[in-house]
Protein backbone atom coordinates (compact mmCIF):
# COMPACT_ATOMS: atom_id res chain seq x y z
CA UNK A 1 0.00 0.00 0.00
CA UNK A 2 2.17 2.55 -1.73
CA UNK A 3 0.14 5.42 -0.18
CA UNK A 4 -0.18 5.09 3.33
CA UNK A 5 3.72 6.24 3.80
CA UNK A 6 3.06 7.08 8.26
CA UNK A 7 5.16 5.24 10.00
CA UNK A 8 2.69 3.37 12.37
CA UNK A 9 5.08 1.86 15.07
CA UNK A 10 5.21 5.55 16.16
CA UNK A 11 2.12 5.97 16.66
CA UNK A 12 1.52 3.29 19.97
CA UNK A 13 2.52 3.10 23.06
CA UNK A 14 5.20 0.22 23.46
CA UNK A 15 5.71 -2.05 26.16
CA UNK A 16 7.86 0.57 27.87
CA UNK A 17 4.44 3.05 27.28
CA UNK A 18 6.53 5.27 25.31
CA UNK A 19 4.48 8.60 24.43
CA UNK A 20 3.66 9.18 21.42
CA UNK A 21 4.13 13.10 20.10
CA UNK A 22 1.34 13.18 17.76
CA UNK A 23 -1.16 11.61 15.47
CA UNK A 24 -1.72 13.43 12.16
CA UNK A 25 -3.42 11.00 9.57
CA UNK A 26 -4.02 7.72 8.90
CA UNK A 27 -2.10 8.51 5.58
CA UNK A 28 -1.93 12.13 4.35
CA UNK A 29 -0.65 11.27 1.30
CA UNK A 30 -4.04 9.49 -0.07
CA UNK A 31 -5.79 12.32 1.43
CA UNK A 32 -4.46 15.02 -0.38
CA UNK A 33 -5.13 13.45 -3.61
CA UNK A 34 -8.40 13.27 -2.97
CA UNK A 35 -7.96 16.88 -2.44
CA UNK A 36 -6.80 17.56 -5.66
CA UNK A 37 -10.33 15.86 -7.02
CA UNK A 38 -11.96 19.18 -6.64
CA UNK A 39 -11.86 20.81 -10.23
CA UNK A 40 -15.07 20.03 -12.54
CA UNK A 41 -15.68 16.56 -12.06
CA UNK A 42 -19.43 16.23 -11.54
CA UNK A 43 -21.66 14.97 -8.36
CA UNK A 44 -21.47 11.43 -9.65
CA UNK A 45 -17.44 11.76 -10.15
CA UNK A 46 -17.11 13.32 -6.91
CA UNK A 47 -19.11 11.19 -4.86
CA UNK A 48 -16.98 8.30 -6.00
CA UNK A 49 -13.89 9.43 -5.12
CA UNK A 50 -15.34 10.10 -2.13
CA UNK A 51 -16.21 6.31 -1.54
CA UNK A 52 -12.57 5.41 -3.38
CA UNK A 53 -10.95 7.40 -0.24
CA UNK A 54 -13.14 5.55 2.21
CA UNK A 55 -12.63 2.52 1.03
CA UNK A 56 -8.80 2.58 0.93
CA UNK A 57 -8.57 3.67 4.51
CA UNK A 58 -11.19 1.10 5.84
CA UNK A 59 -8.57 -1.56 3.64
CA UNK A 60 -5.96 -0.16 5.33
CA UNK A 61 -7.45 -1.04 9.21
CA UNK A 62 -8.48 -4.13 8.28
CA UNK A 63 -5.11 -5.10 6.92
CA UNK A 64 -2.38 -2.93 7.71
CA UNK A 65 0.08 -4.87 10.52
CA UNK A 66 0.17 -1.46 12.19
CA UNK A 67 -3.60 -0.89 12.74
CA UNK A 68 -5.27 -0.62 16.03
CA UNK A 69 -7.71 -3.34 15.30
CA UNK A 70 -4.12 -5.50 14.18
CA UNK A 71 -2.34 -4.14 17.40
CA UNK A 72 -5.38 -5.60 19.57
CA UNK A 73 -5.96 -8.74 18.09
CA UNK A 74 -9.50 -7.87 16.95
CA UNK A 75 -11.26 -7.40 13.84
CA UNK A 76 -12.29 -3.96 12.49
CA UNK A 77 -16.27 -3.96 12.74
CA UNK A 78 -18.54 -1.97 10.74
CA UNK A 79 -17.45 1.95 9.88
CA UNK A 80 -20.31 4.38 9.51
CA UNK A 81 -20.18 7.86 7.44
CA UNK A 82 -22.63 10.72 6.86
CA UNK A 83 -23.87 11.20 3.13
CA UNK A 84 -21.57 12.11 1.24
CA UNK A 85 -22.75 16.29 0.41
CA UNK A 86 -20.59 18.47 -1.66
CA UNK A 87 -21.99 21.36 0.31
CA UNK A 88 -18.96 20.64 2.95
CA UNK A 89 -16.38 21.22 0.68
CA UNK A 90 -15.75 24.79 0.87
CA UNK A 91 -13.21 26.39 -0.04
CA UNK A 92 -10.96 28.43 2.78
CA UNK A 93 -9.27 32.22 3.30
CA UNK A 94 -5.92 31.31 4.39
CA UNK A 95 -3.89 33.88 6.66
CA UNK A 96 -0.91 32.91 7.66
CA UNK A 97 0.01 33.30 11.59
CA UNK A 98 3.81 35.56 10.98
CA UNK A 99 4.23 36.17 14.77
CA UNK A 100 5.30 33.09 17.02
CA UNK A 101 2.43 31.96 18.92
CA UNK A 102 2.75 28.62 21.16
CA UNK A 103 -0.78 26.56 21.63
CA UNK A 104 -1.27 23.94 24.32
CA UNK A 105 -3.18 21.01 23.40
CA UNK A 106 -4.56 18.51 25.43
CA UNK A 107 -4.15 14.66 24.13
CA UNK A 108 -6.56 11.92 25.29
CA UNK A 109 -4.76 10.12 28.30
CA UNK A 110 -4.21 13.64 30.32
CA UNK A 111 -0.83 14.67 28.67
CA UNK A 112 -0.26 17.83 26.46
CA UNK A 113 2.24 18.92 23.23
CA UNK A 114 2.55 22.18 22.25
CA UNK A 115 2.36 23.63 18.86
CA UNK A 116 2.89 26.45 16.98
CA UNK A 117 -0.16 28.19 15.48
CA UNK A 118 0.19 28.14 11.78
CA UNK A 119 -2.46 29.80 9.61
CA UNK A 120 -6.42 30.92 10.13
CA UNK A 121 -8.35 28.80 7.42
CA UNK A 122 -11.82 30.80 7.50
CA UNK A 123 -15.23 29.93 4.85
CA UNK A 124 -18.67 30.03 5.12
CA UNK A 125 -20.80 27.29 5.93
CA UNK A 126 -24.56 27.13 6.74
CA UNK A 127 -24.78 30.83 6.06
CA UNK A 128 -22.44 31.66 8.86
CA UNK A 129 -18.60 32.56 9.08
CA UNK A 130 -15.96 29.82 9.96
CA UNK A 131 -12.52 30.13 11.05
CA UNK A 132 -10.26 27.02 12.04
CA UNK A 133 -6.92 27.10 13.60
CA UNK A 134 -4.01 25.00 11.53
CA UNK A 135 -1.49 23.89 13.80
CA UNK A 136 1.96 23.08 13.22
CA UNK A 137 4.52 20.44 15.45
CA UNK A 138 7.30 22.81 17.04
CA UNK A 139 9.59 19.58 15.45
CA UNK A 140 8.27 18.64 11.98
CA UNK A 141 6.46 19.80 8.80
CA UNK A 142 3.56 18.23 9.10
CA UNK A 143 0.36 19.90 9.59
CA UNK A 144 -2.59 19.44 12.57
CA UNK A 145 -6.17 20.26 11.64
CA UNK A 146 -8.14 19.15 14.44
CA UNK A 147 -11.99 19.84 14.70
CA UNK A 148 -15.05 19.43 16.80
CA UNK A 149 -18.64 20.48 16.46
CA UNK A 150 -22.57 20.03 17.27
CA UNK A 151 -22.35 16.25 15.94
CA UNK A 152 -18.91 15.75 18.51
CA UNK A 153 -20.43 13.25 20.95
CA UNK A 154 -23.43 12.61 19.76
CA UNK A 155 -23.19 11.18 16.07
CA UNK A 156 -19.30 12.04 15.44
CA UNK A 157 -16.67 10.72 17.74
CA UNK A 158 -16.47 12.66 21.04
CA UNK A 159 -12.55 13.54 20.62
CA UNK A 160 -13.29 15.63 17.79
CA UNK A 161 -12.00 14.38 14.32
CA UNK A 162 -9.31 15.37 11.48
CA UNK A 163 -8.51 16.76 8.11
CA UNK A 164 -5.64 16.07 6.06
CA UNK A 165 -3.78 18.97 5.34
CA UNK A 166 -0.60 19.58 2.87
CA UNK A 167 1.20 22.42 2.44
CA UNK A 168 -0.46 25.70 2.23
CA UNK A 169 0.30 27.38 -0.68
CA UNK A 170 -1.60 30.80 -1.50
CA UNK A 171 -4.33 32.70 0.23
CA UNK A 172 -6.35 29.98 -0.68
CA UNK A 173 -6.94 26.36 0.79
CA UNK A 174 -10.05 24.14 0.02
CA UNK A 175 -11.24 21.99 3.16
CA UNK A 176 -13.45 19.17 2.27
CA UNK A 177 -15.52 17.79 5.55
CA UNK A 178 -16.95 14.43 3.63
CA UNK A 179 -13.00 13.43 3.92
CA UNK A 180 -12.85 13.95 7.86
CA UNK A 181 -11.76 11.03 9.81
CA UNK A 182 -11.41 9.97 13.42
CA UNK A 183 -8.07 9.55 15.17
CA UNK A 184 -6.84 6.03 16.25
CA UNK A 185 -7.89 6.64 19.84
CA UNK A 186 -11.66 6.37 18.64
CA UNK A 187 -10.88 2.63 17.77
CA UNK A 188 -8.40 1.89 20.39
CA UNK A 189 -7.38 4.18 24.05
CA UNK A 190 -3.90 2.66 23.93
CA UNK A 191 -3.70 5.68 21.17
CA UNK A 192 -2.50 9.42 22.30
CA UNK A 193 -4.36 11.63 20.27
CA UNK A 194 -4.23 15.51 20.41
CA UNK A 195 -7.62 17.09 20.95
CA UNK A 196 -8.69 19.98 18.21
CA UNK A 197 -7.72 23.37 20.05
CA UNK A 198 -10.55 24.98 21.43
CA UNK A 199 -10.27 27.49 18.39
CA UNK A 200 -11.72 24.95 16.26
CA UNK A 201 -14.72 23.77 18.24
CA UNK A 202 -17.26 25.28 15.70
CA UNK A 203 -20.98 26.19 17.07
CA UNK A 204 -22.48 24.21 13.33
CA UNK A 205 -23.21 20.89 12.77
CA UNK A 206 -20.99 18.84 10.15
CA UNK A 207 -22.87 16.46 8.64
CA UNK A 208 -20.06 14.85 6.86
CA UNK A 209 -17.39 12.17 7.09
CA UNK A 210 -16.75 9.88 9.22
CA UNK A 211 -19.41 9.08 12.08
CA UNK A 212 -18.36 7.56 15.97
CA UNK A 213 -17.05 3.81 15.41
CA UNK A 214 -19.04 1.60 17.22
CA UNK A 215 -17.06 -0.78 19.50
């Protein structure tokens, strides 16, 4: 599986419970061509790369050596998504963050990493202004897009969820919600995942990607 280049066996605790820094994606590189899907295909096109995307990362857990259903000894059950509406792919103002600014995240087992705050992505959705916070590893290139919302905890996993993110390039960055995904620790808690900053918990319902995973 050519595209999922992460390096897994950094992403678990080992038997000396060595922390793990981060979690960014289950493999950025698929993600962000998917990205590049956006131009004129039409709903058909798009909804089926969509599916393509889903289906290579549900492969990949039910496969992949370094998966957290592999890493437990279990099977990967059923994953569950919201239709697929091209409504959440919106495309973003970037402004780019020039002074330093630490943030302080919060993971899932108590711990915290700091960041530095990157760029504002902001875009209208549901006939309201949105602004998320991109976030950037004080060590490392790769980028953190964390999010929560009105479906966190109730249809979407409770830890918020994630967006694959390359480099920003422009003053323009599209963001496409039917590609959000939850973080390993929604499948297993021997994960450390980051929490989205509370900059990105966003008072509007997104109705699109992936849904809790039902243990």
């Amino acid at each position: 599986m050519g595209l999922f280049l992460w390096d897994t066996k950094h992403l678990i605790f080992d038997s000396m419970k060595k922390r793990i820094p981060y979690i960014i994606a289950f493999f950025g590189i698929a993600g962000l061509i998917y990205f590049t899907l956006a131009g004129g295909e039409s709903a058909k096109e798009y909804e089926a790369s969509v599916f393509d995307y889903r289906g290579e990362k549900e492969d990949y857990l039910r496969t992949n050596s370094g998966s957290p259903f592999a890493l437990e000894g279990e099977e990967a059950g059923s994953f569950s998504y919201f239709p697929v509406n091209k409504k959440y792919k919106v495309v973003a103002k970037v402004e780019k963050i020039q002074k330093r600014q630490i943030s302080i995240i919060q993971n899932n087992d108590g711990s915290s990493q700091r960041y530095l705050k990157y760029a504002w992505l902001q875009f209208e959705l549901e006939g309201s202004v949105q602004k998320l916070l991109v976030l950037k590893p004080l060590f490392g290139s790769i980028l953190f897009l964390g999010f929560a919302d009105d479906t966190s905890g109730d249809t979407s996993y409770g830890g918020g969820r994630y967006l694959d993110i390359g480099e920003i390039k422009g003053d323009r960055a599209t963001l496409d919600f039917n590609l959000a995904y939850n973080p390993y620790c929604a499948y297993s808690e021997k994960f450390q995942c980051p929490f989205p900053p509370k900059e990105n918990i966003l008072a509007v319902r997104i109705e699109a990607g992936e849904k809790d995973y039902e243990k």
